[in-house]
C-alpha atoms as a PDB file:
ATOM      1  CA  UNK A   1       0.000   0.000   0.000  1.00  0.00           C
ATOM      2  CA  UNK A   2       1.180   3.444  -0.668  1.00  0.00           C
ATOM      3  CA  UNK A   3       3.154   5.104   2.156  1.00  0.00           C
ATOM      4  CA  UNK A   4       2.270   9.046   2.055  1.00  0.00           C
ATOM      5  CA  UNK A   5       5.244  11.372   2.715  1.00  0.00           C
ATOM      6  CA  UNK A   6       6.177  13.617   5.790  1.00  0.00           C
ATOM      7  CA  UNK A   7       2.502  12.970   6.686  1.00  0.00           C
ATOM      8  CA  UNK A   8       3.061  15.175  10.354  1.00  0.00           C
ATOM      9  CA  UNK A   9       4.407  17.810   9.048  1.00  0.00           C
ATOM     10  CA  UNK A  10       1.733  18.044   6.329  1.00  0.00           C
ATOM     11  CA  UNK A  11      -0.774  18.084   9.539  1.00  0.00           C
ATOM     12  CA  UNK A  12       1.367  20.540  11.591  1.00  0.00           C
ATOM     13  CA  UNK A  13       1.797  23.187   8.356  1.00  0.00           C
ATOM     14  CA  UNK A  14      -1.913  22.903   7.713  1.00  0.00           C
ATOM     15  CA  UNK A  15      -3.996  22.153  10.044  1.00  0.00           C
ATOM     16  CA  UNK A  16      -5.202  25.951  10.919  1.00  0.00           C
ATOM     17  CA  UNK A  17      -8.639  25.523  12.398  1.00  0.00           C
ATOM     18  CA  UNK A  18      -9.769  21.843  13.802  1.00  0.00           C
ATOM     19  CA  UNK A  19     -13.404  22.453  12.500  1.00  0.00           C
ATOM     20  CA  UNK A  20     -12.726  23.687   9.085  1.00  0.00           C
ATOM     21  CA  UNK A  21     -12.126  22.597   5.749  1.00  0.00           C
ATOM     22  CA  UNK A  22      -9.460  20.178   3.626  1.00  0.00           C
ATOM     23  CA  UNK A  23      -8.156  20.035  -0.254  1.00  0.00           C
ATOM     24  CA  UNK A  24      -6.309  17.428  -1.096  1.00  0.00           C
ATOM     25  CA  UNK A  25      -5.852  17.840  -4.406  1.00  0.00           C
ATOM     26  CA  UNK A  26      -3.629  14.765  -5.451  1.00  0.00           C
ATOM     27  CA  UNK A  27      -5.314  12.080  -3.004  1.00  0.00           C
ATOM     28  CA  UNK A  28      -4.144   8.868  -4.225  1.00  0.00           C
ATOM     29  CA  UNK A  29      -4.387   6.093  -2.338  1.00  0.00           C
ATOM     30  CA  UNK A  30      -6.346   8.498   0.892  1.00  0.00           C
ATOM     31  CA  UNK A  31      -2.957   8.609   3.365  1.00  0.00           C
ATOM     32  CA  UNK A  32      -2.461  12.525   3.591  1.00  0.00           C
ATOM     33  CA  UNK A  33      -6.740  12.759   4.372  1.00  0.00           C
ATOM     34  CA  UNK A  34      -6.647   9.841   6.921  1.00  0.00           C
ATOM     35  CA  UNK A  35      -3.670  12.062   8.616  1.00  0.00           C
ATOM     36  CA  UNK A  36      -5.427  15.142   8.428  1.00  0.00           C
ATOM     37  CA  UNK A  37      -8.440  13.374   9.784  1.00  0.00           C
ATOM     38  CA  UNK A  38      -6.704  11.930  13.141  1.00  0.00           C
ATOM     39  CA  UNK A  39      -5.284  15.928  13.495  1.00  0.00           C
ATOM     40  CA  UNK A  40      -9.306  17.430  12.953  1.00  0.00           C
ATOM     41  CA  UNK A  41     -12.551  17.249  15.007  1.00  0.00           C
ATOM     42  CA  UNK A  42     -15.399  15.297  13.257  1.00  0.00           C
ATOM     43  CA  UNK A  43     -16.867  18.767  12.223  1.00  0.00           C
ATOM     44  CA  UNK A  44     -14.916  19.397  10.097  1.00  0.00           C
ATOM     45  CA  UNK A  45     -14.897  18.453   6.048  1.00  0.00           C
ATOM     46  CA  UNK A  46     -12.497  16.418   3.706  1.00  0.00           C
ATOM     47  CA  UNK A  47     -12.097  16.620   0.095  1.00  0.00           C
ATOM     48  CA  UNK A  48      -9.640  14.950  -2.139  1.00  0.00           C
ATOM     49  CA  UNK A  49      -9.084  14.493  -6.051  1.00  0.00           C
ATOM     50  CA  UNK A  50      -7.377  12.591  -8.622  1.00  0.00           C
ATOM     51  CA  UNK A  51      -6.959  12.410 -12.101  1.00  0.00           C
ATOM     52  CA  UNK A  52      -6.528   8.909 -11.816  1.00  0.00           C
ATOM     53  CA  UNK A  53      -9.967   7.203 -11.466  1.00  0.00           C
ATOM     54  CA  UNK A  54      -8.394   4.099 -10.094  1.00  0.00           C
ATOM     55  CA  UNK A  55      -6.756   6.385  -7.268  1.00  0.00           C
ATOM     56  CA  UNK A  56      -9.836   7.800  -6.832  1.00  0.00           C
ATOM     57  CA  UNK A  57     -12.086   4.196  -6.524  1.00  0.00           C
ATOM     58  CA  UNK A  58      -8.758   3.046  -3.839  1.00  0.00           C
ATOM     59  CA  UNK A  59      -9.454   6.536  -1.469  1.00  0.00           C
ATOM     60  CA  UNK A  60     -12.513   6.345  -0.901  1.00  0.00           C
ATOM     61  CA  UNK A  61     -12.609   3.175   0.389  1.00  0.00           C
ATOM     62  CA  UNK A  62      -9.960   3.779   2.699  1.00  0.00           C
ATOM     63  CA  UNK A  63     -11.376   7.163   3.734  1.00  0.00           C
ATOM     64  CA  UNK A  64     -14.573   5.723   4.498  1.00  0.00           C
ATOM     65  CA  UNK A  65     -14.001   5.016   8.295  1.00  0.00           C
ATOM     66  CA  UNK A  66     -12.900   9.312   8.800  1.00  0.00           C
ATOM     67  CA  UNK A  67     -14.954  10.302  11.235  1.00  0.00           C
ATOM     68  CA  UNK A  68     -15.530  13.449   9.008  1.00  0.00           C
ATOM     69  CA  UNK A  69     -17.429  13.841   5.907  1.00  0.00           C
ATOM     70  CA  UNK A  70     -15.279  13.331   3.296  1.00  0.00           C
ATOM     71  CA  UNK A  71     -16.152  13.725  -0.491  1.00  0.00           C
ATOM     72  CA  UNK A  72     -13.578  12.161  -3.146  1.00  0.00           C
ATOM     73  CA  UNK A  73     -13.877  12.965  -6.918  1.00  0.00           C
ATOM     74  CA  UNK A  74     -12.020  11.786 -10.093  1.00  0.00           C
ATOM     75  CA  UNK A  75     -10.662  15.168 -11.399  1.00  0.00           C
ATOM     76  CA  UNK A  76      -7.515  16.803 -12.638  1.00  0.00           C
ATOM     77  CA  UNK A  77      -6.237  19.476  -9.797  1.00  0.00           C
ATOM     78  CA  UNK A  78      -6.270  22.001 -13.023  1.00  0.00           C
ATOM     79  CA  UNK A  79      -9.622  22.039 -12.987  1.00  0.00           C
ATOM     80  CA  UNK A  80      -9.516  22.855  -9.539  1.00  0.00           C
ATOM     81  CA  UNK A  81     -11.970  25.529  -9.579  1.00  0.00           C
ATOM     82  CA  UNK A  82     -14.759  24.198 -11.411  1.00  0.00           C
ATOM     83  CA  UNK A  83     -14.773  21.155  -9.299  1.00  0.00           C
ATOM     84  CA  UNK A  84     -15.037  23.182  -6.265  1.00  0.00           C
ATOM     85  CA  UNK A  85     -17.815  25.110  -7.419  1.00  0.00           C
ATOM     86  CA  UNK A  86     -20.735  22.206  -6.450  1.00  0.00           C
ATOM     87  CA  UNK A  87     -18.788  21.475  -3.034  1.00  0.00           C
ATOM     88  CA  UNK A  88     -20.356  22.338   0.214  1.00  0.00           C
ATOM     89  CA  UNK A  89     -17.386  24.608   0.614  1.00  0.00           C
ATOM     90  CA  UNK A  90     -16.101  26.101  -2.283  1.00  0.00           C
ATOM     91  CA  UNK A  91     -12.443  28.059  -0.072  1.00  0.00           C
ATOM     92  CA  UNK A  92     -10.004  26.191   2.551  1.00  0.00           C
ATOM     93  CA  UNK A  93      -8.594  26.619   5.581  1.00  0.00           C
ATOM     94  CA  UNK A  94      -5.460  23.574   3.892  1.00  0.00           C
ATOM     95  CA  UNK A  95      -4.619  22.675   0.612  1.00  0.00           C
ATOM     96  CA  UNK A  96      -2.310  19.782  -0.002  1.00  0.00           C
ATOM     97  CA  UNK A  97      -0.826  19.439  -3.328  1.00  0.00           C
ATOM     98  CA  UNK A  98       1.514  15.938  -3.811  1.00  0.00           C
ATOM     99  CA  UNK A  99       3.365  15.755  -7.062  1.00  0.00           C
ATOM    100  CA  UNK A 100       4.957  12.542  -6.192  1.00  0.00           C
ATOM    101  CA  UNK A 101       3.362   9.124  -8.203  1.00  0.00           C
ATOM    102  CA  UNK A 102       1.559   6.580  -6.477  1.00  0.00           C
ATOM    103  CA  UNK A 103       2.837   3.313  -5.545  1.00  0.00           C
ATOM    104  CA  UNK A 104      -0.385   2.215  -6.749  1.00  0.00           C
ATOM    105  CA  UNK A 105       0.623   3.165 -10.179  1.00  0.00           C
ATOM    106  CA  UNK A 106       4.509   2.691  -9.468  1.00  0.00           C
ATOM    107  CA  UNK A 107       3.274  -1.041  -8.707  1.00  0.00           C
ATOM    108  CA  UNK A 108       0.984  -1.772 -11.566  1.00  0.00           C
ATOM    109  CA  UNK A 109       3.121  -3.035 -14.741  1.00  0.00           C
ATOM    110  CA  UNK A 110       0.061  -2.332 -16.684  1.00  0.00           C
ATOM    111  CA  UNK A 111       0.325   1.299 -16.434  1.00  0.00           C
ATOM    112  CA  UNK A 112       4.165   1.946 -17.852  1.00  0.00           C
ATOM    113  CA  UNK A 113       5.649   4.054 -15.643  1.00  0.00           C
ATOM    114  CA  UNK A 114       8.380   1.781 -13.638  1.00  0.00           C
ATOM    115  CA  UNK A 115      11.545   0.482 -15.515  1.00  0.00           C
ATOM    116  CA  UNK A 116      11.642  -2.372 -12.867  1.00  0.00           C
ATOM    117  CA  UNK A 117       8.913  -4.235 -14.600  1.00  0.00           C
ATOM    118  CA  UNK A 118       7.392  -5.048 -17.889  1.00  0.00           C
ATOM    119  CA  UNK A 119       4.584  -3.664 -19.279  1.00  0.00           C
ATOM    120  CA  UNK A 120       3.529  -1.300 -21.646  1.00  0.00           C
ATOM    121  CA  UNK A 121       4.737   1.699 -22.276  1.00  0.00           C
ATOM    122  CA  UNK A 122       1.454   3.861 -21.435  1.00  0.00           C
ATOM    123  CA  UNK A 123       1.651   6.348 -18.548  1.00  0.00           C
ATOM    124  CA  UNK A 124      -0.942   8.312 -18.785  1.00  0.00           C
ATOM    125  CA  UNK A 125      -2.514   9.028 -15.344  1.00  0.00           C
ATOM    126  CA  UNK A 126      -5.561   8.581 -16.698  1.00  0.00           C
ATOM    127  CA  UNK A 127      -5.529   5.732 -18.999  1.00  0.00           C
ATOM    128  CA  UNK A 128      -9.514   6.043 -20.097  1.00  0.00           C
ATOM    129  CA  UNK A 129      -8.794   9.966 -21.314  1.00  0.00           C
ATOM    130  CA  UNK A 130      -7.000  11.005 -24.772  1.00  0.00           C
ATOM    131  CA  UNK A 131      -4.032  11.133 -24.999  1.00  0.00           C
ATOM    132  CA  UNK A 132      -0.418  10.175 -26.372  1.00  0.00           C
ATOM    133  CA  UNK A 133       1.330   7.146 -25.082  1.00  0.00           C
ATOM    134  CA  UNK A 134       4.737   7.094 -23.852  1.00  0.00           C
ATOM    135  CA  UNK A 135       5.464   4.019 -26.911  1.00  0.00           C
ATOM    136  CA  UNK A 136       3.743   6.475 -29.182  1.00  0.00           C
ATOM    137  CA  UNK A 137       6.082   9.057 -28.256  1.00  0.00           C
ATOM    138  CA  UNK A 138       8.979   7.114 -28.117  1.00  0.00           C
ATOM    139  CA  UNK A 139       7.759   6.123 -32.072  1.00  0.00           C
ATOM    140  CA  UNK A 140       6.853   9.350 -33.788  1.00  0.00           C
ATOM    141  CA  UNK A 141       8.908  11.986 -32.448  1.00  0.00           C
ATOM    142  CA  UNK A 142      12.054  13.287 -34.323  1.00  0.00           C
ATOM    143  CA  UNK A 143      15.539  12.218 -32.753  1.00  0.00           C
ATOM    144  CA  UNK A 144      15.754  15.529 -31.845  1.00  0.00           C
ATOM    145  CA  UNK A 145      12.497  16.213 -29.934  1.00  0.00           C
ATOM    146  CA  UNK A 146      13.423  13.221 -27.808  1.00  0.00           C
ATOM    147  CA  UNK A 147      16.604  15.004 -26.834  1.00  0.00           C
ATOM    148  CA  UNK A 148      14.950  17.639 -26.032  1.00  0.00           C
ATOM    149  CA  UNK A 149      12.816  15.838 -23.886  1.00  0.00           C
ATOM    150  CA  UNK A 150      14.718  13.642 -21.840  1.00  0.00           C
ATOM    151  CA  UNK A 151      17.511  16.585 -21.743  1.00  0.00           C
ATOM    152  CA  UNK A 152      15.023  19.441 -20.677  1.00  0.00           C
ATOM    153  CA  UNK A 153      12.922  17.049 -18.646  1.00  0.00           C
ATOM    154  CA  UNK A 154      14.937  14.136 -17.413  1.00  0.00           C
ATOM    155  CA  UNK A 155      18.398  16.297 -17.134  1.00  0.00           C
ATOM    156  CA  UNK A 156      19.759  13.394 -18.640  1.00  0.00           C
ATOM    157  CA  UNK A 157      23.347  14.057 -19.825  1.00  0.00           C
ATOM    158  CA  UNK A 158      23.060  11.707 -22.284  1.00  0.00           C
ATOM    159  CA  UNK A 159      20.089  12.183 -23.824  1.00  0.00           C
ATOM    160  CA  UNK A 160      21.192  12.725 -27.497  1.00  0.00           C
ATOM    161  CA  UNK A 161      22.888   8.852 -27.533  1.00  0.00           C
ATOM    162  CA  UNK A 162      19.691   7.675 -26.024  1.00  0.00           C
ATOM    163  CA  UNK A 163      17.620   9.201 -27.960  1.00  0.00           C
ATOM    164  CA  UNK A 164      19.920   8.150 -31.476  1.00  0.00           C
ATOM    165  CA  UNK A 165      19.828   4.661 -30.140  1.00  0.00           C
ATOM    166  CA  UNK A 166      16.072   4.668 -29.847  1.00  0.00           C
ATOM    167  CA  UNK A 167      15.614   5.850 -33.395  1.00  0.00           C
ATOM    168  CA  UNK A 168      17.765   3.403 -34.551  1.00  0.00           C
ATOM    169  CA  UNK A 169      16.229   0.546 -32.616  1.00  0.00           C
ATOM    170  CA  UNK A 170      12.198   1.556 -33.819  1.00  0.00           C
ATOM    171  CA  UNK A 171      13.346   1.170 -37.334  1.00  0.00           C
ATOM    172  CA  UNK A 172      14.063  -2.460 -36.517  1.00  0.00           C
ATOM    173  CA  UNK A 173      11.360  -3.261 -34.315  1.00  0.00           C
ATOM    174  CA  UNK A 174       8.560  -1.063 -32.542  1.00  0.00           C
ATOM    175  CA  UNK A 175       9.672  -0.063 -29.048  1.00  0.00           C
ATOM    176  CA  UNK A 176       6.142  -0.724 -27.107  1.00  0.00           C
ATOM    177  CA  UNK A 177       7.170  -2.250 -23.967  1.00  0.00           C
ATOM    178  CA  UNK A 178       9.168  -0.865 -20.455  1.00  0.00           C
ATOM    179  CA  UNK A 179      11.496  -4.014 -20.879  1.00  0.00           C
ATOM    180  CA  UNK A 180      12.408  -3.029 -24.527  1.00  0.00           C
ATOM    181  CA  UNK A 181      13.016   0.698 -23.466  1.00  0.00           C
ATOM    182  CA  UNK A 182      14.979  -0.244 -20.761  1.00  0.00           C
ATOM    183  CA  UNK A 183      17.129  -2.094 -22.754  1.00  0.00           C
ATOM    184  CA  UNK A 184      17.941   0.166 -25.356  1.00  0.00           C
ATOM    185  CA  UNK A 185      18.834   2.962 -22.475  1.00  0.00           C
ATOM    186  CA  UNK A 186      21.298  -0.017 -20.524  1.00  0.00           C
ATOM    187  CA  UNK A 187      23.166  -0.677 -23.546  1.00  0.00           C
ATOM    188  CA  UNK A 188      23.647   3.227 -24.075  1.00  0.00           C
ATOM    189  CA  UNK A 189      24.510   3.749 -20.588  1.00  0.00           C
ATOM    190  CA  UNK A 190      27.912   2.162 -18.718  1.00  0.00           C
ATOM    191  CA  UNK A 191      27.725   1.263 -15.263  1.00  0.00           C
ATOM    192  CA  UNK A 192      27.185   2.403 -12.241  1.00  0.00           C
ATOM    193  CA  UNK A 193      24.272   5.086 -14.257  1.00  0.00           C
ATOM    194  CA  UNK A 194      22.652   2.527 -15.755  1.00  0.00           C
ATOM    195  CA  UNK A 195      19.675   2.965 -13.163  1.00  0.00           C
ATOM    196  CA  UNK A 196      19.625   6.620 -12.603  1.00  0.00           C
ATOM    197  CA  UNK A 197      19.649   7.068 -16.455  1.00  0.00           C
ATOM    198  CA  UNK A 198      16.701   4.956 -16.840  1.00  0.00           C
ATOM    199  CA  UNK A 199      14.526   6.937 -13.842  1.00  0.00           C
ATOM    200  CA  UNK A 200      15.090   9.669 -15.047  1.00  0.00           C
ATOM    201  CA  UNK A 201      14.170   8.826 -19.117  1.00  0.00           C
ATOM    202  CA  UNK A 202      11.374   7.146 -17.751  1.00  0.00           C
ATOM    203  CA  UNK A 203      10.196  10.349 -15.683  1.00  0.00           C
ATOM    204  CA  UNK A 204      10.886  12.873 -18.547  1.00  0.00           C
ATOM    205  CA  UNK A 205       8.203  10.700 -20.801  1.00  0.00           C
ATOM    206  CA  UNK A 206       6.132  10.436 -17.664  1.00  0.00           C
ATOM    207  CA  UNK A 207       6.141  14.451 -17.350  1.00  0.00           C
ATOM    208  CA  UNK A 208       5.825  14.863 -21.257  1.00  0.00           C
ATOM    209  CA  UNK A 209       2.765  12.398 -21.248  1.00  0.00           C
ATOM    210  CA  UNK A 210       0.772  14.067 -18.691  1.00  0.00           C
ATOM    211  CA  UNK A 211       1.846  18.063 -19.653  1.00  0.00           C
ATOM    212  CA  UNK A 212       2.758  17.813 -15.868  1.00  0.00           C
ATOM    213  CA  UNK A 213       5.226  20.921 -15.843  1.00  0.00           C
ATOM    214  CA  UNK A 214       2.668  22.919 -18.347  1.00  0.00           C
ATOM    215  CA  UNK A 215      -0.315  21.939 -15.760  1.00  0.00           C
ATOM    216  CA  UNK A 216       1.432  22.661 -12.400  1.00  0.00           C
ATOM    217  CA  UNK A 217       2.172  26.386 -13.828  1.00  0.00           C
ATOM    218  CA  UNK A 218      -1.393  27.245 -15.160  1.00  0.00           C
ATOM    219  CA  UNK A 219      -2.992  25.486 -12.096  1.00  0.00           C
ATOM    220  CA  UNK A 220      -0.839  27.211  -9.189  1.00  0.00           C
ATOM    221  CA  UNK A 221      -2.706  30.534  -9.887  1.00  0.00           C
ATOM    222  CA  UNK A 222      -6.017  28.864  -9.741  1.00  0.00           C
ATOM    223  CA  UNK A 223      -5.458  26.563  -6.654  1.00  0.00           C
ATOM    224  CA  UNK A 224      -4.247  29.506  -4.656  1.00  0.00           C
ATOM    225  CA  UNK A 225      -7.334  31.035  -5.016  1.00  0.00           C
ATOM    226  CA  UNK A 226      -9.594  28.767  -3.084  1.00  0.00           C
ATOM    227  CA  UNK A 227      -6.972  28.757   0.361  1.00  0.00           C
ATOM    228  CA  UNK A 228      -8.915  30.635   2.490  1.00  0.00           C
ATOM    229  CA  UNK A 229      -7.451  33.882   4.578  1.00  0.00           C
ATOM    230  CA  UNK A 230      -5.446  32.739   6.870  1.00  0.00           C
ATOM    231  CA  UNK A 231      -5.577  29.505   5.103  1.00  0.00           C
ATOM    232  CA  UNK A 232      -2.380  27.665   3.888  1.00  0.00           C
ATOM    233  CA  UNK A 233      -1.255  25.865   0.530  1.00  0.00           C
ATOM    234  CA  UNK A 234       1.089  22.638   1.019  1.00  0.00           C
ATOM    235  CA  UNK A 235       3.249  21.551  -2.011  1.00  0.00           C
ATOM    236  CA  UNK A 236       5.495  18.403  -2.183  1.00  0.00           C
ATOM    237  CA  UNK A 237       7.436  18.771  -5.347  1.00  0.00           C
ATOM    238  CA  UNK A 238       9.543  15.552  -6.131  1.00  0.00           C
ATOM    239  CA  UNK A 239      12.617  17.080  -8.736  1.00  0.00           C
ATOM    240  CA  UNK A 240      14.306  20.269  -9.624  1.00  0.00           C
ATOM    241  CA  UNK A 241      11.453  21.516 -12.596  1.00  0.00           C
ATOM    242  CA  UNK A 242       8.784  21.002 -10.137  1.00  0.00           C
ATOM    243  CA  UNK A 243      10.469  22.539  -7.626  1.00  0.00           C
ATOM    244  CA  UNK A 244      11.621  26.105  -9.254  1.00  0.00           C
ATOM    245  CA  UNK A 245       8.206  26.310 -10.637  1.00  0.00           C
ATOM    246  CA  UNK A 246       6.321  26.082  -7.468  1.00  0.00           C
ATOM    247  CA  UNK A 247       9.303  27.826  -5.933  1.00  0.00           C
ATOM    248  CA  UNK A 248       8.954  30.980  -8.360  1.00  0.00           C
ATOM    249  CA  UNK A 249       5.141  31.421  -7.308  1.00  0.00           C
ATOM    250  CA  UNK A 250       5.350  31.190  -3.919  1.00  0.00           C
ATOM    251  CA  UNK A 251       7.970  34.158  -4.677  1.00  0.00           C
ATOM    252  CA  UNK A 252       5.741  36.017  -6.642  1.00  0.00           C
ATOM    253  CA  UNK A 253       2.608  36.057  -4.508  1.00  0.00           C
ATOM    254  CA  UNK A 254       5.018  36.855  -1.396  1.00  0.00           C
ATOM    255  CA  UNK A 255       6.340  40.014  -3.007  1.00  0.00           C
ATOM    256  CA  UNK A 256       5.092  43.235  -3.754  1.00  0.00           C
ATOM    257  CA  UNK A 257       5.821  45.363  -6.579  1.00  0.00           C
ATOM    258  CA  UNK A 258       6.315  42.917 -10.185  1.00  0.00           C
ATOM    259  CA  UNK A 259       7.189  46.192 -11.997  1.00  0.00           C
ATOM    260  CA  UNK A 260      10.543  45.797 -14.426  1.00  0.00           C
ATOM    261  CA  UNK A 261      13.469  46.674 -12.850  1.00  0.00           C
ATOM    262  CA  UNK A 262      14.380  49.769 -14.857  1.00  0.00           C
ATOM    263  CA  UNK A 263      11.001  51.221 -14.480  1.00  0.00           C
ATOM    264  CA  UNK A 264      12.022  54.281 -11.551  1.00  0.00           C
ATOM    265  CA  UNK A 265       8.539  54.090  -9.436  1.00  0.00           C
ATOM    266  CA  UNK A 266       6.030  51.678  -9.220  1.00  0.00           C
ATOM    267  CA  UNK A 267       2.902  51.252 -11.448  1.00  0.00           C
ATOM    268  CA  UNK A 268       1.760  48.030 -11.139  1.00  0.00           C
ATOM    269  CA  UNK A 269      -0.013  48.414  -7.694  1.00  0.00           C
ATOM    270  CA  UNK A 270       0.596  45.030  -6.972  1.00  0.00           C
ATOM    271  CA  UNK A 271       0.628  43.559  -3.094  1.00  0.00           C
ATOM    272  CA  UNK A 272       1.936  40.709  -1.653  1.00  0.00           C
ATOM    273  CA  UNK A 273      -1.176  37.874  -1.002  1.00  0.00           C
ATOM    274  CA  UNK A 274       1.034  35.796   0.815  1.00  0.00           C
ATOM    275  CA  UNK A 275       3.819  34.855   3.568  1.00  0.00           C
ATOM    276  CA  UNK A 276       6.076  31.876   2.499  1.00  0.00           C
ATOM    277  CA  UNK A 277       6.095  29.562   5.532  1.00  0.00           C
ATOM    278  CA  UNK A 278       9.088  27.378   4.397  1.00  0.00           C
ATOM    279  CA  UNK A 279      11.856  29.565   3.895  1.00  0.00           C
ATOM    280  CA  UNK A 280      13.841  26.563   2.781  1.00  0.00           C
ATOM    281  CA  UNK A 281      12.360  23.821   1.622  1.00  0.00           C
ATOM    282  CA  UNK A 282      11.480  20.872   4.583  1.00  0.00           C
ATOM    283  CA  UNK A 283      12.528  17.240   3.578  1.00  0.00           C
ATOM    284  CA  UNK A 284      12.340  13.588   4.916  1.00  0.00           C
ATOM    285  CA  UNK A 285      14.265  12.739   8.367  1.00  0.00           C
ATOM    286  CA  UNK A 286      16.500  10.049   8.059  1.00  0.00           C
ATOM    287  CA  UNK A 287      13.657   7.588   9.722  1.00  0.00           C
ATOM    288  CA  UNK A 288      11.489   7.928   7.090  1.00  0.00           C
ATOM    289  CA  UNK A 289      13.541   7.892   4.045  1.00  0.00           C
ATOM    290  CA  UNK A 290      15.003   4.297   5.939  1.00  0.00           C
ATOM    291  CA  UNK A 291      11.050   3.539   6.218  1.00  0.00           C
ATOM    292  CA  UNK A 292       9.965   4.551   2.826  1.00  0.00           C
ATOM    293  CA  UNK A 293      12.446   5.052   0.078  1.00  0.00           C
ATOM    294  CA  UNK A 294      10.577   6.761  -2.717  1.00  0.00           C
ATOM    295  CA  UNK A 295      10.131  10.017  -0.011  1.00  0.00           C
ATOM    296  CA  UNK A 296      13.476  10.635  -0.573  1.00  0.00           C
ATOM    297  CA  UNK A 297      13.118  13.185  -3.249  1.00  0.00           C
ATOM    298  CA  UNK A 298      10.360  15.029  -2.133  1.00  0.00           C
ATOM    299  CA  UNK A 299      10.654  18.354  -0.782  1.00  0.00           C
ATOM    300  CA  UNK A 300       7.664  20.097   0.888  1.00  0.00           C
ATOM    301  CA  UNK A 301       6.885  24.128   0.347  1.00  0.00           C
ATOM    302  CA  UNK A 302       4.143  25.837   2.096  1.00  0.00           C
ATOM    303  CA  UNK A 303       2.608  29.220   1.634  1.00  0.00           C
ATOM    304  CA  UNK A 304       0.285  31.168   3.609  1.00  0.00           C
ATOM    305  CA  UNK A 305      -2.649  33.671   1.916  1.00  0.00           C
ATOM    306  CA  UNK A 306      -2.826  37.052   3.604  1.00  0.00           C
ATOM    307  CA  UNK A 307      -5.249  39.981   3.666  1.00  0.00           C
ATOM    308  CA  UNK A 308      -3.929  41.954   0.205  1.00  0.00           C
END
């Protein structure tokens, strides 16, 4: 079963009021909302989404003994708004926002995103939804788009041999499986970065699947909006891309005048909505990492919304 991450700090950064309301906008397999239930009294409400209708199915069963109401819906966290809109409350006093992916799709070969097992190459979060696969990626882009790709979103140094290798290997045979893929990147790669090389090919297809870099910098804007005064937004970004981008808003809403530089007084009028909690990001003890390996990347921001 899926271990959340840094689940107390999660419930010491948001829990603001015991009787008010919860967004957890990336619920998975329920963890983070059974943690922020123990912290709450029974008045208060619960809400989670997931893009991932599977996810979705998994949380509410395991929600279902909260002694709060809790409402789950299959949803994309860029929609955020909209989906809000027919909820009993519609602004909260928490928002959670995990980036990480879910040992429950980690742990299904079916779904394409591990290198550690076969299956196809899909990832899509949502597998029912339109979309490109990862094989069809891997078999229609140029050589150079898939350098750009697993260089801009993998930081893979060698993404231009990787990528010439898999051009050269689709024109013998279709590349549609994990095992195939992972193959063609081993035989690229020499020892000891065989495995980092393939996590981190395998998570630059993963982002360009699901637009995840595209998404997290529309939605920010958007899921700011419903934290209540007072109320705080919790991010757990799991690499560098995610991290400057949610890193660079919680900058911007914390300052004050966005005028250019060389302009000599201010004209924007703009205010700062919020306080940045976590000055530095907060990461994993020791215990857990020991506990639960895949928390070691993540990295938790928080920011609060004040009166503008």
């Amino acid at each position: 079963m899926h271990q959340p991450v840094m689940t107390g700090a999660i419930v010491s950064f948001l829990v603001r009021d015991p009787r008010g309301a919860y967004l957890d906008l990336t619920v998975g397999a329920g963890g983070h909302i059974k943690a922020l239930s123990a912290g709450l009294k029974s008045s208060a409400r619960l809400y989670g989404l997931d893009k991932d209708p599977e996810a979705a199915a998994v949380a509410r069963k395991e929600t279902a003994a909260c002694a709060q109401t809790v409402r789950i819906e299959h949803a994309t966290y860029a929609d955020v708004r909209k989906v809000v809109a027919g909820f009993p409350d519609t602004t909260f006093d928490g928002v959670l926002l995990d980036l990480g992916l879910s040992s429950l799709q980690l742990d299904d070969a079916g779904r394409g995103f591990s290198f550690q097992s076969d299956g196809p190459l899909d990832m899509r979060f949502n597998q029912k939804a339109d979309g490109m696969t990862a094989a069809e990626i891997i078999q229609t882009y140029s050589e150079q788009e898939l350098t750009h790709i697993f260089r801009s979103y993998g930081e893979e140094r060698q993404a231009a041999r990787i990528a010439k290798a898999i051009i050269t290997e689709r024109d013998k045979t279709p590349i549609q499986t994990t095992a195939r893929l992972t193959e063609i990147i081993t035989n690229v790669v020499h020892p000891p970065y065989q495995h980092k090389a393939c996590a981190r090919i395998f998570m630059a297809l993963r982002i360009a699947v699901n637009r995840e870099l595209e998404t997290l910098q529309q939605a920010l804007p958007n899921i700011f909006s419903v934290v209540k005064q007072g109320g705080r937004l919790a991010v757990i970004p799991y690499h560098s891309l995610e991290d400057r981008i949610v890193k660079r808003f919680f900058q911007q809403e914390a300052k004050g005048c966005i005028c250019p530089p060389e302009l000599p007084v201010c004209v924007c009028g703009h205010t700062p909505s919020a306080l940045i909690i976590t000055r530095k990001s907060v990461v994993p003890d020791d215990k857990e990492i020991a506990e639960n390996p895949r928390a070691r990347s993540a990295r938790l921001r928080v920011l609060e919304r004040i009166a503008e």
